[in-house]
PDB file of N, CA and C in Angstrom:
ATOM      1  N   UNK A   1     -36.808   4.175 -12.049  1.00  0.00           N
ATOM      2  CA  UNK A   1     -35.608   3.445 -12.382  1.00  0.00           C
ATOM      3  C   UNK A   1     -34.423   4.377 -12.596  1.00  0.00           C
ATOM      4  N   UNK A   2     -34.841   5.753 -13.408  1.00  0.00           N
ATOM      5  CA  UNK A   2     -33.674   6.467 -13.357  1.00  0.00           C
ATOM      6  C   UNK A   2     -32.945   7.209 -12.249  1.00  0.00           C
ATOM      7  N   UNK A   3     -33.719   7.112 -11.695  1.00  0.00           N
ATOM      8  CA  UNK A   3     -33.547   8.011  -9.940  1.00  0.00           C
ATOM      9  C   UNK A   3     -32.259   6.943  -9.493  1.00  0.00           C
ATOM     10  N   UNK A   4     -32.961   5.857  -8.963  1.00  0.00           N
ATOM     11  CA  UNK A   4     -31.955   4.581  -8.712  1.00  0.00           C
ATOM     12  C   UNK A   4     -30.472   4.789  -9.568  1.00  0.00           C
ATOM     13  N   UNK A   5     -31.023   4.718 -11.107  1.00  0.00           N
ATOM     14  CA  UNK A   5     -29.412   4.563 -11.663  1.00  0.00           C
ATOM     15  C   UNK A   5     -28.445   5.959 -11.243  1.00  0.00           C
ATOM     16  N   UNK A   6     -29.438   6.972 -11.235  1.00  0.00           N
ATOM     17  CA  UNK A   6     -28.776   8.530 -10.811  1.00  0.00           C
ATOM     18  C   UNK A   6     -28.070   8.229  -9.471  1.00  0.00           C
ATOM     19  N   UNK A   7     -28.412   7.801  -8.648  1.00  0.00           N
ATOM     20  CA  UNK A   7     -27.957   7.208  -7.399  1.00  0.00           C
ATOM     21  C   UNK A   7     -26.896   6.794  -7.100  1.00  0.00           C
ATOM     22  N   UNK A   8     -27.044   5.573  -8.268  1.00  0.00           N
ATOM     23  CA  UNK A   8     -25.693   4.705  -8.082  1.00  0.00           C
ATOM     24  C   UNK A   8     -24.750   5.266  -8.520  1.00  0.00           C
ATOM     25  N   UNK A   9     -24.733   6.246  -9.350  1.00  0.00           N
ATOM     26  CA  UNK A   9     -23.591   6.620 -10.569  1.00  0.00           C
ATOM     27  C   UNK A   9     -22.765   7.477  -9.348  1.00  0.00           C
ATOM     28  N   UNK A  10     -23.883   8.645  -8.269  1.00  0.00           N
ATOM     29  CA  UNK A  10     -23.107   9.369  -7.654  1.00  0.00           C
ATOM     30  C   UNK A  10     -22.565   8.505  -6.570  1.00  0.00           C
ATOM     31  N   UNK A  11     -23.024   7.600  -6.329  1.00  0.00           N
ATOM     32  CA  UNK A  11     -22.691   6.113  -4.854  1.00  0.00           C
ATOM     33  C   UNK A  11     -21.049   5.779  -5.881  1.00  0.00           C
ATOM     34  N   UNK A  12     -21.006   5.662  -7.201  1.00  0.00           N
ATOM     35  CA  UNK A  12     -19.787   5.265  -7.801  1.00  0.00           C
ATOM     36  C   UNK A  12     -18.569   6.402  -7.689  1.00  0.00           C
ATOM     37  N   UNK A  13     -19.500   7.665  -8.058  1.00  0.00           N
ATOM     38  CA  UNK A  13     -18.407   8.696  -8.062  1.00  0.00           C
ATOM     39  C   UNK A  13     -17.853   8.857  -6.856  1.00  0.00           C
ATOM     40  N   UNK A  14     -18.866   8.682  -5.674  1.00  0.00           N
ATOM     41  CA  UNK A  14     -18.070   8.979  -3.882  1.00  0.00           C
ATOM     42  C   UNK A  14     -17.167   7.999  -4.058  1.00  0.00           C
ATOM     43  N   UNK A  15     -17.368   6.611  -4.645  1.00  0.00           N
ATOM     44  CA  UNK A  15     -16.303   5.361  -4.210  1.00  0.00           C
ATOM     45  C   UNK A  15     -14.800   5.893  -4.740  1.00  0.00           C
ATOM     46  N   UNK A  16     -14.875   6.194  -6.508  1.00  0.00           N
ATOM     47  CA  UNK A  16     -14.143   6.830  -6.849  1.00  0.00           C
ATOM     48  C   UNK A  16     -13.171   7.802  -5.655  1.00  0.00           C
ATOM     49  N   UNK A  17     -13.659   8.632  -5.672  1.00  0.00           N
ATOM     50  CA  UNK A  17     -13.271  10.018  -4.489  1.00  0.00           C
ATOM     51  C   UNK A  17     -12.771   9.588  -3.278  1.00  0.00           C
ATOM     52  N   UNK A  18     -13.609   8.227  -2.597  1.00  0.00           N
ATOM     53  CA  UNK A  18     -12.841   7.968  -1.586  1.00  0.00           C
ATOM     54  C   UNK A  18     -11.346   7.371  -1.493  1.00  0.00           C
ATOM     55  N   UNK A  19     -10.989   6.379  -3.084  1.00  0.00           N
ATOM     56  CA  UNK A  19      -9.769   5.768  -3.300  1.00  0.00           C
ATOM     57  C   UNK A  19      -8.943   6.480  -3.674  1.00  0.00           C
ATOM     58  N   UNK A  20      -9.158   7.506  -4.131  1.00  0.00           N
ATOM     59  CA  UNK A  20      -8.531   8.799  -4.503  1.00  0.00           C
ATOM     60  C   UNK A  20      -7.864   9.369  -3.278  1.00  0.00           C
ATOM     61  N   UNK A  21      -8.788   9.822  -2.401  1.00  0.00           N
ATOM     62  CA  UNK A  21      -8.407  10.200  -0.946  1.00  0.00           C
ATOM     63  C   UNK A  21      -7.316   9.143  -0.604  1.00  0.00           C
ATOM     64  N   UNK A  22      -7.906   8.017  -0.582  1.00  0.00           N
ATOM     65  CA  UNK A  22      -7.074   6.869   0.524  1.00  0.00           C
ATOM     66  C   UNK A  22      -6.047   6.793  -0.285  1.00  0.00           C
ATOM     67  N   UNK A  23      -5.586   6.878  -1.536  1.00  0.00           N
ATOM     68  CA  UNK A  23      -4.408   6.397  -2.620  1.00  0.00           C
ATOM     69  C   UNK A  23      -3.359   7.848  -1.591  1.00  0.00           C
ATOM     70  N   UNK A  24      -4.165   9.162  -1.946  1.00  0.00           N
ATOM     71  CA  UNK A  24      -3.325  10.461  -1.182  1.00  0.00           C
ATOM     72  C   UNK A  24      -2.873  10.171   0.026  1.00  0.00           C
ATOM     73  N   UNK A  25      -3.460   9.547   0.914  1.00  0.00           N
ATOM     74  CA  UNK A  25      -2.990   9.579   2.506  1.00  0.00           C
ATOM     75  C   UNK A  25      -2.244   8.475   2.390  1.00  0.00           C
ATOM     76  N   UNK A  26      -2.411   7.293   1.719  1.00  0.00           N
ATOM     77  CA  UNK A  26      -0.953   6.130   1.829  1.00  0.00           C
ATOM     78  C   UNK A  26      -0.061   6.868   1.532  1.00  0.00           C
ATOM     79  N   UNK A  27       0.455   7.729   1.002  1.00  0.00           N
ATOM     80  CA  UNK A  27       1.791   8.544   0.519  1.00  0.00           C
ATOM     81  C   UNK A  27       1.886   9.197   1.902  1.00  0.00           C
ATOM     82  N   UNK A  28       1.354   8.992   2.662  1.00  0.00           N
ATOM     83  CA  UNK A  28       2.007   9.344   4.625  1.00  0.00           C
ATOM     84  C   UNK A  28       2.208   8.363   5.253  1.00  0.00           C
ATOM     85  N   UNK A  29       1.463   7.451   4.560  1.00  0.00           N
ATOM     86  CA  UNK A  29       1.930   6.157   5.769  1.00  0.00           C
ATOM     87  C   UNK A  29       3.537   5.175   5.144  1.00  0.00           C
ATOM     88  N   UNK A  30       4.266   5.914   6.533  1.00  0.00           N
ATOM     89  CA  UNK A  30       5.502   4.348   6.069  1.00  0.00           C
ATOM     90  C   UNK A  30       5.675   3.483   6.795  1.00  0.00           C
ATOM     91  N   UNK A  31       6.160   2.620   6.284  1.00  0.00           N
ATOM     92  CA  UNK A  31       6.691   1.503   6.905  1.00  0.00           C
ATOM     93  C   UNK A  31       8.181   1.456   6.573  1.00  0.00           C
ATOM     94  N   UNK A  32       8.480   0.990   8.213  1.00  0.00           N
ATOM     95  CA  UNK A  32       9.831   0.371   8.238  1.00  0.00           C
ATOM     96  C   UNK A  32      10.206  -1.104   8.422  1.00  0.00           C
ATOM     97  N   UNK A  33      11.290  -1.741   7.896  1.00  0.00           N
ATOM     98  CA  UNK A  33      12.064  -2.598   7.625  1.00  0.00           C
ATOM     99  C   UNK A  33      13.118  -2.331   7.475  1.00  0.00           C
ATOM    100  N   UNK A  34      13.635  -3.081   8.583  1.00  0.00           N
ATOM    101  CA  UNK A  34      14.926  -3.523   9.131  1.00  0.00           C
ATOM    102  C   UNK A  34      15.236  -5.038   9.150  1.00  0.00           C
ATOM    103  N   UNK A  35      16.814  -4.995   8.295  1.00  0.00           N
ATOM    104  CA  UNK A  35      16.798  -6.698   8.126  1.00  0.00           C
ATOM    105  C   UNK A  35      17.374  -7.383   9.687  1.00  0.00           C
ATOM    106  N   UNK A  36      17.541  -8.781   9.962  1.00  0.00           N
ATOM    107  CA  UNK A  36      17.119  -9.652  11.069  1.00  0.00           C
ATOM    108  C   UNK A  36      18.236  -8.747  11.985  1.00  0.00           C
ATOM    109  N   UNK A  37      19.755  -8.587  11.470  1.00  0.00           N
ATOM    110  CA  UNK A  37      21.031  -8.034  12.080  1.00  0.00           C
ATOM    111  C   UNK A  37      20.604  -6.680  11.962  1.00  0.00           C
ATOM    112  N   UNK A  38      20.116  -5.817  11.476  1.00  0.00           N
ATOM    113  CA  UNK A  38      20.184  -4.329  11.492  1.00  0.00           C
ATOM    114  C   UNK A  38      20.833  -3.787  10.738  1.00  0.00           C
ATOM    115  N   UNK A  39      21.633  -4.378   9.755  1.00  0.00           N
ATOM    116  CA  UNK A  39      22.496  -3.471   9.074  1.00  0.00           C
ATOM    117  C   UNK A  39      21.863  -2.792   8.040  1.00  0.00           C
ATOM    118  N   UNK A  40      20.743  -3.257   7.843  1.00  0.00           N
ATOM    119  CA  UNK A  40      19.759  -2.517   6.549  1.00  0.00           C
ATOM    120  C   UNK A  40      18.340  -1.935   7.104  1.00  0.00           C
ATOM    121  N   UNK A  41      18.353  -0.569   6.831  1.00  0.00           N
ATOM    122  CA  UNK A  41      17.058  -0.705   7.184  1.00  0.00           C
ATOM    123  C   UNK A  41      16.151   0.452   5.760  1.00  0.00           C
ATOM    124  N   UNK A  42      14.850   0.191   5.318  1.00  0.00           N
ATOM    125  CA  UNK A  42      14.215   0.730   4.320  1.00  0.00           C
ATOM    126  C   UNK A  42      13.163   1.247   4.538  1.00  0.00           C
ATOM    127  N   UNK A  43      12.826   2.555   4.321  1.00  0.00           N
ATOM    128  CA  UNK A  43      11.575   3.024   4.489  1.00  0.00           C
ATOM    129  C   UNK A  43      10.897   3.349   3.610  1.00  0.00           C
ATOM    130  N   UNK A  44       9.479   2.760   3.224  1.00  0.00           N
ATOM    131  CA  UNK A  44       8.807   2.981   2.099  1.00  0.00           C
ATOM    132  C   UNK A  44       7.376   3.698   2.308  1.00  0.00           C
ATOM    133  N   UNK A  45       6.363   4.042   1.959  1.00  0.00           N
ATOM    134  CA  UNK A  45       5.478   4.564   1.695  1.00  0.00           C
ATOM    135  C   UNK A  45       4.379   3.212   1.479  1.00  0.00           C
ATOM    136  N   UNK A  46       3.029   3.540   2.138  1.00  0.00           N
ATOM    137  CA  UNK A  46       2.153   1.966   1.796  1.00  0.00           C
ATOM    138  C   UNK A  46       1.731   2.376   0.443  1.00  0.00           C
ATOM    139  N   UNK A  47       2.219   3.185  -0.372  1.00  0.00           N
ATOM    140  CA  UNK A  47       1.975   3.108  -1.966  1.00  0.00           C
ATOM    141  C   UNK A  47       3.674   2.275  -2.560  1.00  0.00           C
ATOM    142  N   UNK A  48       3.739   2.081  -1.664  1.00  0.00           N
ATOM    143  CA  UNK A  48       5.312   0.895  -1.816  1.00  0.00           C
ATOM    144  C   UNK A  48       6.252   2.148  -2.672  1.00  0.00           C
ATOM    145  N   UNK A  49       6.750   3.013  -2.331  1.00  0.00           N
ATOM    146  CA  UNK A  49       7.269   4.161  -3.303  1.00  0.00           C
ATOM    147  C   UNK A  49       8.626   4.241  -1.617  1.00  0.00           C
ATOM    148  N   UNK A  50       9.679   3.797  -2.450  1.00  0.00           N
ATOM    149  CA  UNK A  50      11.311   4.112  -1.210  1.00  0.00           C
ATOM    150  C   UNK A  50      11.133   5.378  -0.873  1.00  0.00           C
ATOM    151  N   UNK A  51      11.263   5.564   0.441  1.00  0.00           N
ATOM    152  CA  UNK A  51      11.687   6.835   1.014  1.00  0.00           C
ATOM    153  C   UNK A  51      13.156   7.070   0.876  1.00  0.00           C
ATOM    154  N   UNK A  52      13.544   5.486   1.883  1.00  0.00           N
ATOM    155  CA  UNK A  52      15.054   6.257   2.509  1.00  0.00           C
ATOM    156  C   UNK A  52      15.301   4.980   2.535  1.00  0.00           C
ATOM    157  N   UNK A  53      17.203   4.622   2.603  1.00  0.00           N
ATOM    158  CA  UNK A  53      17.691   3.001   2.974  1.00  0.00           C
ATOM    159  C   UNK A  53      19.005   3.420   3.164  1.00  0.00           C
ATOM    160  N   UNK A  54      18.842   2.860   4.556  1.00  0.00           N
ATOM    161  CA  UNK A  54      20.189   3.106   5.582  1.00  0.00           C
ATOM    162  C   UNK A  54      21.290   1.577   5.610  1.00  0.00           C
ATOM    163  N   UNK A  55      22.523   1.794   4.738  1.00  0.00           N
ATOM    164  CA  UNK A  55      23.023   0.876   4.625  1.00  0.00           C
ATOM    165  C   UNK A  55      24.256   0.890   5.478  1.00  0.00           C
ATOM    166  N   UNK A  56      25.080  -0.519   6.489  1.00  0.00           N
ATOM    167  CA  UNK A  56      25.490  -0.075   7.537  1.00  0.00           C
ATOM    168  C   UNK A  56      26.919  -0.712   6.718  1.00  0.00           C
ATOM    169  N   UNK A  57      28.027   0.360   7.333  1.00  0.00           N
ATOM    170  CA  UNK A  57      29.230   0.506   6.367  1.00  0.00           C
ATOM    171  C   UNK A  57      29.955  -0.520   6.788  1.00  0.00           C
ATOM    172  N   UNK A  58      29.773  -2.149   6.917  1.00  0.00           N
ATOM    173  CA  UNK A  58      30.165  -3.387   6.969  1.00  0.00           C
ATOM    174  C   UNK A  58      29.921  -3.810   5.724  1.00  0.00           C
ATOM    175  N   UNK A  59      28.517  -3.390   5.285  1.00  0.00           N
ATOM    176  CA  UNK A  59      28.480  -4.613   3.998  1.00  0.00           C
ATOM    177  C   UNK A  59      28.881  -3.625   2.489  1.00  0.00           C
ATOM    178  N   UNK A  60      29.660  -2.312   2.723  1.00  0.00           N
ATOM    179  CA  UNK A  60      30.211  -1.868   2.031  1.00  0.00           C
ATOM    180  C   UNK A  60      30.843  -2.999   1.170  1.00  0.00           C
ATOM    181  N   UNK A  61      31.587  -3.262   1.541  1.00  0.00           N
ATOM    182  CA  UNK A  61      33.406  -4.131   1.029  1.00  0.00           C
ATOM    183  C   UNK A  61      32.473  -5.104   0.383  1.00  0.00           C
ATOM    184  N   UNK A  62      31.003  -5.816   0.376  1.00  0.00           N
ATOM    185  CA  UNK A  62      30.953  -6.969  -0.141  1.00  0.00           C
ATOM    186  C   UNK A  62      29.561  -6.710  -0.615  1.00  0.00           C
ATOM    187  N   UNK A  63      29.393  -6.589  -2.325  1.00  0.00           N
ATOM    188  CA  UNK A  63      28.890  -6.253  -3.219  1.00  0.00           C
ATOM    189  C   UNK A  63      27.400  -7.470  -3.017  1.00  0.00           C
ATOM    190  N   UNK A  64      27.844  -8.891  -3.185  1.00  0.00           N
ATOM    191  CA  UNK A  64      26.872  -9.602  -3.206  1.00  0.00           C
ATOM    192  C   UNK A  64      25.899 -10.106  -2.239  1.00  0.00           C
ATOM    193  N   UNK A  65      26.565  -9.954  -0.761  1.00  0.00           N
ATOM    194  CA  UNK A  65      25.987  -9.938   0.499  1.00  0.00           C
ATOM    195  C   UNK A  65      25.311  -8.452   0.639  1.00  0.00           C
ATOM    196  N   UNK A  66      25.158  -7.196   0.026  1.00  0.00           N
ATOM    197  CA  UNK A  66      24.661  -6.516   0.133  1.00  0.00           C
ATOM    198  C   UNK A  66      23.325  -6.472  -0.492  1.00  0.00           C
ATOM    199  N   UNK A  67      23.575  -7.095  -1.918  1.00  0.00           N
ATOM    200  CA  UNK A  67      22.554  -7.248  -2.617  1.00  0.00           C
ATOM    201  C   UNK A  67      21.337  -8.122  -2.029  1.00  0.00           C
ATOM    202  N   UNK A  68      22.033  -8.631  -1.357  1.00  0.00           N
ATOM    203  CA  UNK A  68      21.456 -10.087  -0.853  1.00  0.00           C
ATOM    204  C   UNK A  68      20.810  -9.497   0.668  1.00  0.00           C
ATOM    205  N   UNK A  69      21.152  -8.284   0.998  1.00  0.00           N
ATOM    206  CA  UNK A  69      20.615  -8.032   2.201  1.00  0.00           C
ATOM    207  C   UNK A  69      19.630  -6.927   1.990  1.00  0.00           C
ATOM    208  N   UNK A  70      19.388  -6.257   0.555  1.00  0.00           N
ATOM    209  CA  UNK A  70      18.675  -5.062  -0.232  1.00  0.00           C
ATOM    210  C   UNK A  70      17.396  -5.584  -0.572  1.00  0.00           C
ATOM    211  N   UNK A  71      17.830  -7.193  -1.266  1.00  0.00           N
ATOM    212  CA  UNK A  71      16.783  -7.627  -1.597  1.00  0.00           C
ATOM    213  C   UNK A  71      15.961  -8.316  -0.614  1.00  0.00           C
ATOM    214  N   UNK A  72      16.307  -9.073   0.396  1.00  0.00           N
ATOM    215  CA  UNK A  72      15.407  -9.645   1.233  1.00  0.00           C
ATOM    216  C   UNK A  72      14.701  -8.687   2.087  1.00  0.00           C
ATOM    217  N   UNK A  73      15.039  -7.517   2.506  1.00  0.00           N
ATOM    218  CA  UNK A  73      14.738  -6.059   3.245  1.00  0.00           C
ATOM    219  C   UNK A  73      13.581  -5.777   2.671  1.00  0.00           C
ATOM    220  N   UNK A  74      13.667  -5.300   1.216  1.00  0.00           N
ATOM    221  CA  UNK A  74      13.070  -4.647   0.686  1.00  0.00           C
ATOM    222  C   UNK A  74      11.814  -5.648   0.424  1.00  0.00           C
ATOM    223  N   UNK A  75      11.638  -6.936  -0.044  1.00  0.00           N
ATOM    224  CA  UNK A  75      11.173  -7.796   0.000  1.00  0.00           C
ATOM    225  C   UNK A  75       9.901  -7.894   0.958  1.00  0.00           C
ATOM    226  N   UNK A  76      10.773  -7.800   2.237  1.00  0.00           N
ATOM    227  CA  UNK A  76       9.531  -7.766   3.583  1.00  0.00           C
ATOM    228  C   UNK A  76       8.829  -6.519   3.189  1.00  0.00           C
ATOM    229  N   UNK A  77       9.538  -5.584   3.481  1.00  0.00           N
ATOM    230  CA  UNK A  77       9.093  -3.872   3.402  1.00  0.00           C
ATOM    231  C   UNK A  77       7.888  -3.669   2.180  1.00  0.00           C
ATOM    232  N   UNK A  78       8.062  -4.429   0.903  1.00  0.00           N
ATOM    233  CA  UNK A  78       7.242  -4.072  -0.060  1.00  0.00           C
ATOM    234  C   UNK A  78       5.656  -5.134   0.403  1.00  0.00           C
ATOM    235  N   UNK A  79       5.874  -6.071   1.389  1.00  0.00           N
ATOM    236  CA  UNK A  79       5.003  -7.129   1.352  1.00  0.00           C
ATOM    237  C   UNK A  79       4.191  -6.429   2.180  1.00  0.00           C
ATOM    238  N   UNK A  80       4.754  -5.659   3.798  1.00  0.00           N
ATOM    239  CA  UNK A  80       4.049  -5.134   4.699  1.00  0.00           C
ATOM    240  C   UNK A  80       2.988  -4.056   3.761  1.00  0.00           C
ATOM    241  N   UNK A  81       3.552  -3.486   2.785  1.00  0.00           N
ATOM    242  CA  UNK A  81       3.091  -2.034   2.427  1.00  0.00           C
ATOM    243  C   UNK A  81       2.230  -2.408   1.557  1.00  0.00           C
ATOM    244  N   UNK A  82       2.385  -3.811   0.752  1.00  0.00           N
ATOM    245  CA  UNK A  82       1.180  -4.211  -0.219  1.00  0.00           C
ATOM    246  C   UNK A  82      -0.254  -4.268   0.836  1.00  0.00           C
ATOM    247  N   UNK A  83      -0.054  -5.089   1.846  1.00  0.00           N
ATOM    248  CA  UNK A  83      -0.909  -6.149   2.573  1.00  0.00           C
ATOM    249  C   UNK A  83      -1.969  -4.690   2.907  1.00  0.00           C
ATOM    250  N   UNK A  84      -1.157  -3.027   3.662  1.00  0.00           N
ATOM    251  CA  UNK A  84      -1.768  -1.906   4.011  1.00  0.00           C
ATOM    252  C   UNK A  84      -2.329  -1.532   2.909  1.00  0.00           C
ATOM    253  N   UNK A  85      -1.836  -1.339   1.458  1.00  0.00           N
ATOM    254  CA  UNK A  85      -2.761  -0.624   0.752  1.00  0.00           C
ATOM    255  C   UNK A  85      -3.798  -1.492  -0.205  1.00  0.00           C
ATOM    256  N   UNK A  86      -3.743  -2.789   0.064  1.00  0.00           N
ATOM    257  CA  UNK A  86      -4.783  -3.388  -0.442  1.00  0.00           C
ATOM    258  C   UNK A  86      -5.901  -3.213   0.859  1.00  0.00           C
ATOM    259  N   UNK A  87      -5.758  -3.966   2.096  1.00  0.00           N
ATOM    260  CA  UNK A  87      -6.771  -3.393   2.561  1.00  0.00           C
ATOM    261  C   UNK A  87      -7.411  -1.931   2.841  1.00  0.00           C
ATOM    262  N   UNK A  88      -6.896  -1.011   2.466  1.00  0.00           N
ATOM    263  CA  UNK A  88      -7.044   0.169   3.257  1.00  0.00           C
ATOM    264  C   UNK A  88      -7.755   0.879   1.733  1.00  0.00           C
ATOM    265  N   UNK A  89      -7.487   0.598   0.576  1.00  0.00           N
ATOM    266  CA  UNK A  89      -8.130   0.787  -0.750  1.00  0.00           C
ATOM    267  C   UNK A  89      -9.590  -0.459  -0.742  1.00  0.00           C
ATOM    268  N   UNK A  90      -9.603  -0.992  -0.541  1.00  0.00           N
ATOM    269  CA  UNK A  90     -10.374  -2.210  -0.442  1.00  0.00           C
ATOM    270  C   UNK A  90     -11.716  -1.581   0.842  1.00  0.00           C
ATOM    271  N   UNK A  91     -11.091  -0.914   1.514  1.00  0.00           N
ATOM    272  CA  UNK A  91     -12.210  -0.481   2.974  1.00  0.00           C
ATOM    273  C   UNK A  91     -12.793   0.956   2.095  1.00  0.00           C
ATOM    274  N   UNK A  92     -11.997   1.848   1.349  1.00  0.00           N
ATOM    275  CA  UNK A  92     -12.324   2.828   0.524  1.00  0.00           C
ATOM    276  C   UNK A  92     -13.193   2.468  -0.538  1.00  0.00           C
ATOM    277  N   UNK A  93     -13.094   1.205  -0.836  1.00  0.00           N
ATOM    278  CA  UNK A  93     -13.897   0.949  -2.755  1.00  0.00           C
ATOM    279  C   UNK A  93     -15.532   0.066  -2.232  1.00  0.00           C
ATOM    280  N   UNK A  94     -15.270   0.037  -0.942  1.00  0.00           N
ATOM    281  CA  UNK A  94     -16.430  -0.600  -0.375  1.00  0.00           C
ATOM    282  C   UNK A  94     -17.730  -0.236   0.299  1.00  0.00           C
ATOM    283  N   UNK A  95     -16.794   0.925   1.140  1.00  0.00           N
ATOM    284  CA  UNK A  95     -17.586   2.214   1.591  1.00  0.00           C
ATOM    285  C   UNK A  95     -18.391   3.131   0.744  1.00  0.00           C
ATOM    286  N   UNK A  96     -17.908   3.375  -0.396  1.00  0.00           N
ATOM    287  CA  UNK A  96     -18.326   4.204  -1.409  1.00  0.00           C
ATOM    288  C   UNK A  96     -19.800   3.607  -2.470  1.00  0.00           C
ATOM    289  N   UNK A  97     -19.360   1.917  -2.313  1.00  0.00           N
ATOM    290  CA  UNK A  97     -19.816   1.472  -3.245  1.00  0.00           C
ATOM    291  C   UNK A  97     -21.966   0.938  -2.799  1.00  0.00           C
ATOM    292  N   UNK A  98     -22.581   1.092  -4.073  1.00  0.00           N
ATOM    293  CA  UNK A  98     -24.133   1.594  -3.994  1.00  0.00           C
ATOM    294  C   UNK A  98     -24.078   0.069  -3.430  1.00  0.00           C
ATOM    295  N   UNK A  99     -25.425  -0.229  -2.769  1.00  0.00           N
ATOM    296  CA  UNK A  99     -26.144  -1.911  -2.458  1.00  0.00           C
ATOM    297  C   UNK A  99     -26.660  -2.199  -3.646  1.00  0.00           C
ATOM    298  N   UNK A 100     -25.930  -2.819  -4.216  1.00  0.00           N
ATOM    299  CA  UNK A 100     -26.526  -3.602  -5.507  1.00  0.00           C
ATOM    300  C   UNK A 100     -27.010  -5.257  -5.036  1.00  0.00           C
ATOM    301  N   UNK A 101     -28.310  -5.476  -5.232  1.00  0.00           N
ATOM    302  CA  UNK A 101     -27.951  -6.896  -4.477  1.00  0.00           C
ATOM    303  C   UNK A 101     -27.617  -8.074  -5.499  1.00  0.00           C
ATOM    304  N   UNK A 102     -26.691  -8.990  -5.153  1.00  0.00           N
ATOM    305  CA  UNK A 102     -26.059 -10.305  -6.172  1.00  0.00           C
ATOM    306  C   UNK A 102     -24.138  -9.622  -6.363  1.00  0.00           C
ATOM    307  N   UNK A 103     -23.952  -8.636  -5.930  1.00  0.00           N
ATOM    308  CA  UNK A 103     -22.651  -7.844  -6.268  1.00  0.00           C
ATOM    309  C   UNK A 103     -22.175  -7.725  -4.973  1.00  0.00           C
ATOM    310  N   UNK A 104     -21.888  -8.455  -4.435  1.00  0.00           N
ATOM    311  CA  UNK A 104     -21.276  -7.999  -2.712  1.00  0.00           C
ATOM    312  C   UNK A 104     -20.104  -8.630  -3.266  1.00  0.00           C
ATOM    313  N   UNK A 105     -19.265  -7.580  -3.462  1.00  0.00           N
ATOM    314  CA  UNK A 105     -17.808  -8.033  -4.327  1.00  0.00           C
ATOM    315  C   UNK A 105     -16.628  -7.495  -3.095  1.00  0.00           C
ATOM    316  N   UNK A 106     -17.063  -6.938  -2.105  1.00  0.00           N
ATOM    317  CA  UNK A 106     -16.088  -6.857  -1.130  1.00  0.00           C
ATOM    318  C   UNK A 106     -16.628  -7.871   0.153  1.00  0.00           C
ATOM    319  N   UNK A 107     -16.383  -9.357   0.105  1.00  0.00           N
ATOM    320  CA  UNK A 107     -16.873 -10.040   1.703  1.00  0.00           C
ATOM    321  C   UNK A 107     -15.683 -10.151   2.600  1.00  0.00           C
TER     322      UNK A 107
END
């Protein structure tokens, strides 16, 4: 029985190690978003962390249409980058993880 639990603990620690890894390499992956006209565009990291945001010198002069074009941008941009690092942490916490049977917590 202890062999088994010895097992699992190191089957936990690889899972550990692998989300660790995968948390490090999302900080390379970006995504871009660009709003529908182009005047905005945002680049984030799939740990959703802003790179860069290119704002196009029209919506200078108008404070609330900018906001309004920051937030819907960023909006998409943070949704794409959630959707990557849930699955891509999710393929890491699964891989790692021991066959316990009654626990298939990733289907």
């Amino acid at each position: 029985m202890f062999g088994d639990l010895s097992g699992m603990m190191n089957k936990l620690k690889e899972a550990q190690q692998k989300v660790e890894e995968t948390k490090t390499r999302l900080h390379s992956v970006l995504i871009d978003e660009v709003s529908a006209d182009h005047k905005i565009k945002v680049t984030l990291t799939a740990n959703r962390e802003i790179k860069a945001i290119a704002i196009d010198k029209s919506l200078l002069s108008d404070a609330e249409e900018l906001e309004d074009y920051l937030i819907l941008t960023l909006n998409k941009a943070i949704e794409k980058a959630s959707k990557i690092n849930e699955d891509e942490m999710a393929v890491a916490a699964k891989s790692g993880m021991p066959n316990i049977p009654g626990m298939d917590m990733f289907k």
